[in-house]
N, C-alpha and C. Protein backbone atom coordinates (compact mmCIF):
# COMPACT_ATOMS: atom_id res chain seq x y z
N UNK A 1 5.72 -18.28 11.02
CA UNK A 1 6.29 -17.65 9.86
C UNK A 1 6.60 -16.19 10.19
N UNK A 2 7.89 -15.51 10.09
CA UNK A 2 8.02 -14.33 10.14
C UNK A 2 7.61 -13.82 8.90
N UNK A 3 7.15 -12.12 9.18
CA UNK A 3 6.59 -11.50 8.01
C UNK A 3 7.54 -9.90 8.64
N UNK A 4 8.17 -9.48 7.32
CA UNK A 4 8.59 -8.11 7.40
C UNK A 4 7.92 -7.69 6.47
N UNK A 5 7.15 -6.32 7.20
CA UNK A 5 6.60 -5.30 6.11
C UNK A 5 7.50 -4.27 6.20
N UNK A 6 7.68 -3.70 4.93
CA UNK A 6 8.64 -2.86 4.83
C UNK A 6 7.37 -1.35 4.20
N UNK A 7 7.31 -0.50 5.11
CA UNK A 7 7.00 0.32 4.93
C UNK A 7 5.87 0.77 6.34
N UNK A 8 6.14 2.14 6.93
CA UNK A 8 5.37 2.65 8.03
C UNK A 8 4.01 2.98 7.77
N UNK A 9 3.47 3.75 6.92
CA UNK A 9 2.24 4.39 6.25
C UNK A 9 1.16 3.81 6.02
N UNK A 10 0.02 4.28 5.98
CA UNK A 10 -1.62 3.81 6.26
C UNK A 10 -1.34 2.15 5.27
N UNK A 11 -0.75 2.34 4.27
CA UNK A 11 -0.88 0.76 4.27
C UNK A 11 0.17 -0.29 4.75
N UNK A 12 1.05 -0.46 5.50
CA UNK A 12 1.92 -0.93 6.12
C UNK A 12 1.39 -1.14 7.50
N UNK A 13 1.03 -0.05 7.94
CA UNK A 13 0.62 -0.22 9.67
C UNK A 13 -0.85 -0.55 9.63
N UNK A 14 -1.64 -0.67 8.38
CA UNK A 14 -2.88 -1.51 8.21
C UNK A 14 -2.71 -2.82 8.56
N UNK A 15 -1.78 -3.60 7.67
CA UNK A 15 -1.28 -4.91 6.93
C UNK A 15 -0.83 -4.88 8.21
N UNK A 16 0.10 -4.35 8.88
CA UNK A 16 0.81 -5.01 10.48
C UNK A 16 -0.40 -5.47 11.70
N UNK A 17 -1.70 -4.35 11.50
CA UNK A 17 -2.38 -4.67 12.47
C UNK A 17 -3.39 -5.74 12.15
N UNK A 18 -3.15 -6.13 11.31
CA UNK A 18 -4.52 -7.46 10.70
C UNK A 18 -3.91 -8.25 10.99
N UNK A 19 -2.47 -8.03 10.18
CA UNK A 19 -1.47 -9.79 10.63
C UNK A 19 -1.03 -9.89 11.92
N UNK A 20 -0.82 -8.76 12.43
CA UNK A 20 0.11 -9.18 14.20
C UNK A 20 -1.52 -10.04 14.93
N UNK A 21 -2.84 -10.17 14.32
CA UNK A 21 -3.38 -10.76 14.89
C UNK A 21 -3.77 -12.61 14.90
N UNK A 22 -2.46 -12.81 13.87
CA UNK A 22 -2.71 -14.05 13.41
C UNK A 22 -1.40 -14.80 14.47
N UNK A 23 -1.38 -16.20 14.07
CA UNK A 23 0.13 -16.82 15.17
C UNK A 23 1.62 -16.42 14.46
N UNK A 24 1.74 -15.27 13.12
CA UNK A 24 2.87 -14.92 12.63
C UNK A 24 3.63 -13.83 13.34
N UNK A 25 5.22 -14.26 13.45
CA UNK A 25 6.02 -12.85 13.82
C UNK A 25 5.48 -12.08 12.50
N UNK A 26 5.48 -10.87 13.28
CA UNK A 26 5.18 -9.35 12.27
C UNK A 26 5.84 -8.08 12.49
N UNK A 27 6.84 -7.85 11.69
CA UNK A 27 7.59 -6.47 11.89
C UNK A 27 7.41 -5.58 10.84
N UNK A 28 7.30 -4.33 11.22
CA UNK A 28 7.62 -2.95 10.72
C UNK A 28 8.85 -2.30 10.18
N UNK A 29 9.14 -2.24 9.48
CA UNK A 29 10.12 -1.49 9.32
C UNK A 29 10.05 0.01 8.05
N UNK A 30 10.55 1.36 8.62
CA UNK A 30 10.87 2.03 7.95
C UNK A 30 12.20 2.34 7.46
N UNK A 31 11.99 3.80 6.84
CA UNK A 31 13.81 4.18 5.71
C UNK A 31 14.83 3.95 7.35
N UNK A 32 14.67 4.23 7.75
CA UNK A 32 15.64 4.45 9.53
C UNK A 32 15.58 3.23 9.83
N UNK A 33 15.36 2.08 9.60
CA UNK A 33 15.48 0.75 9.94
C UNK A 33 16.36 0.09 8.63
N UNK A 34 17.43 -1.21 9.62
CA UNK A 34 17.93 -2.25 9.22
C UNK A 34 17.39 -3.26 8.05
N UNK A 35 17.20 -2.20 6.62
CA UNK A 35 16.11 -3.25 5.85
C UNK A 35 16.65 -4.66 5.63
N UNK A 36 17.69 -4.06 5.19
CA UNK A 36 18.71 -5.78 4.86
C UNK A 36 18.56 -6.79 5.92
N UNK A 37 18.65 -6.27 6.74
CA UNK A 37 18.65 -7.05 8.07
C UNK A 37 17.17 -8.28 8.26
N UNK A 38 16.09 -7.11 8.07
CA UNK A 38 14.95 -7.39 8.31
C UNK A 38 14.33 -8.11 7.11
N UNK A 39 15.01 -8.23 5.85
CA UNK A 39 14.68 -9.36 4.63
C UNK A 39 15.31 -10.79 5.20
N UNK A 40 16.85 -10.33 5.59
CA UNK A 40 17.14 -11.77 6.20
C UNK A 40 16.72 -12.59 6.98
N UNK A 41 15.76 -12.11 8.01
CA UNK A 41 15.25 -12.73 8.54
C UNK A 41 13.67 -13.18 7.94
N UNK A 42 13.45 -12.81 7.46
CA UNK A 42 11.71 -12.85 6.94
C UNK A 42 11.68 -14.08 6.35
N UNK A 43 10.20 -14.62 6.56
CA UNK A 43 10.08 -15.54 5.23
C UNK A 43 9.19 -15.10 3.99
N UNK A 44 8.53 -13.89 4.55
CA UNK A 44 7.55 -13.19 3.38
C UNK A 44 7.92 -11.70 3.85
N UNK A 45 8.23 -10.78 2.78
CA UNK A 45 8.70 -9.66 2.87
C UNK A 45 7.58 -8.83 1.88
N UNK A 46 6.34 -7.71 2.65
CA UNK A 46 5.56 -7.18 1.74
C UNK A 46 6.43 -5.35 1.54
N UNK A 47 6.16 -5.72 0.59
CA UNK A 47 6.58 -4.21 0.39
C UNK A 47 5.67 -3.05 0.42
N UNK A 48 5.23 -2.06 1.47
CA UNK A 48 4.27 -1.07 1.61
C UNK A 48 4.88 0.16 1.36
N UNK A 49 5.61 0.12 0.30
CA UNK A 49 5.96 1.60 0.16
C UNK A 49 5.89 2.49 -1.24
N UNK A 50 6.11 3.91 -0.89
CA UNK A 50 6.13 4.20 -2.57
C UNK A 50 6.23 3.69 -3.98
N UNK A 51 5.81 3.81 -4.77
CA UNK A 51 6.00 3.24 -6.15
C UNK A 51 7.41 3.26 -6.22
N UNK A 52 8.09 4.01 -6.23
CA UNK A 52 9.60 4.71 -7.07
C UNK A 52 10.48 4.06 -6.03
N UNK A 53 10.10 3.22 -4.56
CA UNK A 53 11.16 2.77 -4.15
C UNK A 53 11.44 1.32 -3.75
N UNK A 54 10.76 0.87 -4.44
CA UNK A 54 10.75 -0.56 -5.02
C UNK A 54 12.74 -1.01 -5.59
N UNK A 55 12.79 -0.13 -6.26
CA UNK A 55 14.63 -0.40 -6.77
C UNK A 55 15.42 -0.29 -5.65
N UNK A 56 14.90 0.90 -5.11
CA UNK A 56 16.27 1.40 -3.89
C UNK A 56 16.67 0.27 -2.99
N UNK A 57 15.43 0.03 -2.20
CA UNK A 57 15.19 -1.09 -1.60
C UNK A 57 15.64 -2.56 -1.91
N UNK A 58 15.18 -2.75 -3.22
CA UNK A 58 16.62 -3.76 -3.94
C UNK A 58 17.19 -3.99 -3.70
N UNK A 59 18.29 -2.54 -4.09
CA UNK A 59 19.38 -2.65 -3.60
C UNK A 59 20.08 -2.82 -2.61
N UNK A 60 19.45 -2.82 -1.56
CA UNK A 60 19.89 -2.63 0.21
C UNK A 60 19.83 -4.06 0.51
N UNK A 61 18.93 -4.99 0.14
CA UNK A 61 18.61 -6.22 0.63
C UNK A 61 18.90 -7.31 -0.44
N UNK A 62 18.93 -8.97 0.00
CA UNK A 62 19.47 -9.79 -0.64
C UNK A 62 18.27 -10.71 -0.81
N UNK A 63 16.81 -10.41 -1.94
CA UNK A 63 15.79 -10.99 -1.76
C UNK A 63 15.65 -12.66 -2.21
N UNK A 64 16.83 -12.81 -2.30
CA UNK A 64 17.06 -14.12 -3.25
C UNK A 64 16.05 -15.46 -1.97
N UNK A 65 14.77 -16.47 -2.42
CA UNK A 65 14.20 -17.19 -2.07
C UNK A 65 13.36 -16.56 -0.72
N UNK A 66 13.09 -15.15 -1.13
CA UNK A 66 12.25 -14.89 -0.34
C UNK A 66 10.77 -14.62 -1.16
N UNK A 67 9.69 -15.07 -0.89
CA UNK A 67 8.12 -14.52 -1.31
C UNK A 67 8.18 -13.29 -0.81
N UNK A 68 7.82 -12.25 -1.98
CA UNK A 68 7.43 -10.84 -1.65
C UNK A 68 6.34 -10.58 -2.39
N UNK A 69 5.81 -10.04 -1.53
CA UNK A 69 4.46 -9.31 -1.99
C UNK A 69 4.20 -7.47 -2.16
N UNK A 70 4.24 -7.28 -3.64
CA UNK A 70 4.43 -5.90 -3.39
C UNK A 70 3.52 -5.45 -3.68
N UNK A 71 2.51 -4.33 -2.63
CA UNK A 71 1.35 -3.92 -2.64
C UNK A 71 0.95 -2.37 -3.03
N UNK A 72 2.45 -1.75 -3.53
CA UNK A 72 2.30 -0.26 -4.26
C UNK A 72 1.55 -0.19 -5.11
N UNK A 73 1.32 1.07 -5.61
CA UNK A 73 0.65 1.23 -6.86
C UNK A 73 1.25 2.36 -7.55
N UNK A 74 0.96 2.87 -8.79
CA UNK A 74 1.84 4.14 -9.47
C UNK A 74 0.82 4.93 -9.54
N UNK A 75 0.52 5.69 -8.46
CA UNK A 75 -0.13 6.86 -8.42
C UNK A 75 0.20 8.38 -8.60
N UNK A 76 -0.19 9.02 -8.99
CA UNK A 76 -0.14 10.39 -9.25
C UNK A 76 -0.21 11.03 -7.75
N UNK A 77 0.30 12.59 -7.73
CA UNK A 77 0.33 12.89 -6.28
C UNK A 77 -0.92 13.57 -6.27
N UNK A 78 -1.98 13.92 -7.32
CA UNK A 78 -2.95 13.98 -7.26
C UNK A 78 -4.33 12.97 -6.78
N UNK A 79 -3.98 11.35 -7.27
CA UNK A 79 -4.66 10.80 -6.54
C UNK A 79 -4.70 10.28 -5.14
N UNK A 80 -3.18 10.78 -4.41
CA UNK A 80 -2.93 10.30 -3.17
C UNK A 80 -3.18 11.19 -2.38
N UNK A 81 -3.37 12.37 -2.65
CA UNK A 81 -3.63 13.70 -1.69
C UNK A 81 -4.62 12.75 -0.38
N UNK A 82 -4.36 13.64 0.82
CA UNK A 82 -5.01 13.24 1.76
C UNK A 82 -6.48 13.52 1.82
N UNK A 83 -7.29 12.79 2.32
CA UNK A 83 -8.71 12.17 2.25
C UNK A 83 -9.14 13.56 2.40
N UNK A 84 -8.97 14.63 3.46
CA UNK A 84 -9.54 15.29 4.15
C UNK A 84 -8.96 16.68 3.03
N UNK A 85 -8.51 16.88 2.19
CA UNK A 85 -8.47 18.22 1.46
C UNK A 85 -9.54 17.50 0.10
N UNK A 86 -9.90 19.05 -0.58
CA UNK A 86 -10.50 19.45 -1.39
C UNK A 86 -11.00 18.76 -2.82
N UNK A 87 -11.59 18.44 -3.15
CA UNK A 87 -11.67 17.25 -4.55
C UNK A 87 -11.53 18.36 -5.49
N UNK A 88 -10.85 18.14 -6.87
CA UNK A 88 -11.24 18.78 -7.59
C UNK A 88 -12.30 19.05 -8.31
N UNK A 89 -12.11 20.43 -9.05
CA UNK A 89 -13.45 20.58 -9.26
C UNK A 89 -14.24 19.84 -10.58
N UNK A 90 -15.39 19.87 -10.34
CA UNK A 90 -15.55 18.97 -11.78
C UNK A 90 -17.19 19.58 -12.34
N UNK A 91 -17.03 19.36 -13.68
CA UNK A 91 -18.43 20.49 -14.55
C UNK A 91 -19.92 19.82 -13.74
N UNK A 92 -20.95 20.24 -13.66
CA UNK A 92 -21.87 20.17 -13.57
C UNK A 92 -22.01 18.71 -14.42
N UNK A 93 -22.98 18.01 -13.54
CA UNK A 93 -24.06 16.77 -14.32
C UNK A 93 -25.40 17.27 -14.62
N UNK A 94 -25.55 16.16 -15.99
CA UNK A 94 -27.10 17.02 -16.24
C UNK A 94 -27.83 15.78 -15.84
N UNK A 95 -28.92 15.80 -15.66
CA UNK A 95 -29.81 14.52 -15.15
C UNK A 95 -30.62 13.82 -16.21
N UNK A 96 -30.87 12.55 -16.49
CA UNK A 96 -31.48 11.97 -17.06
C UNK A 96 -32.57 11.46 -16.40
N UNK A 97 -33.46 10.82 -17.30
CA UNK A 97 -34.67 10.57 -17.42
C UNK A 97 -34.39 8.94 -17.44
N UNK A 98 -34.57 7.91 -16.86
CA UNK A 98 -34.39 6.65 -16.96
C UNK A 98 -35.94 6.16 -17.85
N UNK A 99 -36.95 6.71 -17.60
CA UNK A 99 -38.62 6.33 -17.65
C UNK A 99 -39.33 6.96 -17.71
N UNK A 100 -39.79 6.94 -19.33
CA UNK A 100 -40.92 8.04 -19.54
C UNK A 100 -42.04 8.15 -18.97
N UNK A 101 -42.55 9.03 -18.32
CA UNK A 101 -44.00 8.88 -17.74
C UNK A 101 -45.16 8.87 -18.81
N UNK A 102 -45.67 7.98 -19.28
CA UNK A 102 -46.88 7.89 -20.00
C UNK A 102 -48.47 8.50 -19.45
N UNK A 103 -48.98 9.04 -19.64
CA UNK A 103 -50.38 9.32 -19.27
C UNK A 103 -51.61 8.64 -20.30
N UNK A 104 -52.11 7.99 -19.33
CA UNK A 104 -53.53 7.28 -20.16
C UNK A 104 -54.48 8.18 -20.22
């Protein structure tokens, strides 16, 4: 079974390296690649890319009797920030008491 993932980024080149280990063709493709091209040939086409380019992409390709699997999500650019910068800040927790200590 050929599989085109359409999208380069931590989840695309995840999904490529799990599946290129199974007996399926597995291709990559980014914006600089032949998408149309690379739906025509597919028999499962996942989509690993931005929320917002789900339409564009549409438009470029002819998905008619192909299984797609689209694995975006609609995130804020706040929750996608990269792992390694700063969390925001957030108020103090106060601590609770789960279990009163009784004294006999």
């Amino acid at each position: 079974m050929k599989i085109a993932i359409i999208g380069n980024g931590n989840v695309g080149s995840g999904l490529a390296n799990v599946l290129s280990k199974t007996q399926h063709e597995v291709g990559t493709f980014g914006r600089a690649d032949d998408v149309a091209n690379a739906v025509t040939e597919a028999d499962i086409v996942i989509l690993a890319t931005p929320y917002g380019a789900a339409a564009e992409i549409a438009d470029q390709a002819d998905f008619t009797g192909k299984i797609v699997i689209d694995v975006s999500n609609p995130v804020t650019e706040e929750i996608s920030r990269p792992c390694n910068s700063a969390p925001p800040r957030r108020p103090p927790r106060r601590s609770l008491r789960s279990f009163r200590e009784r004294s006999s």
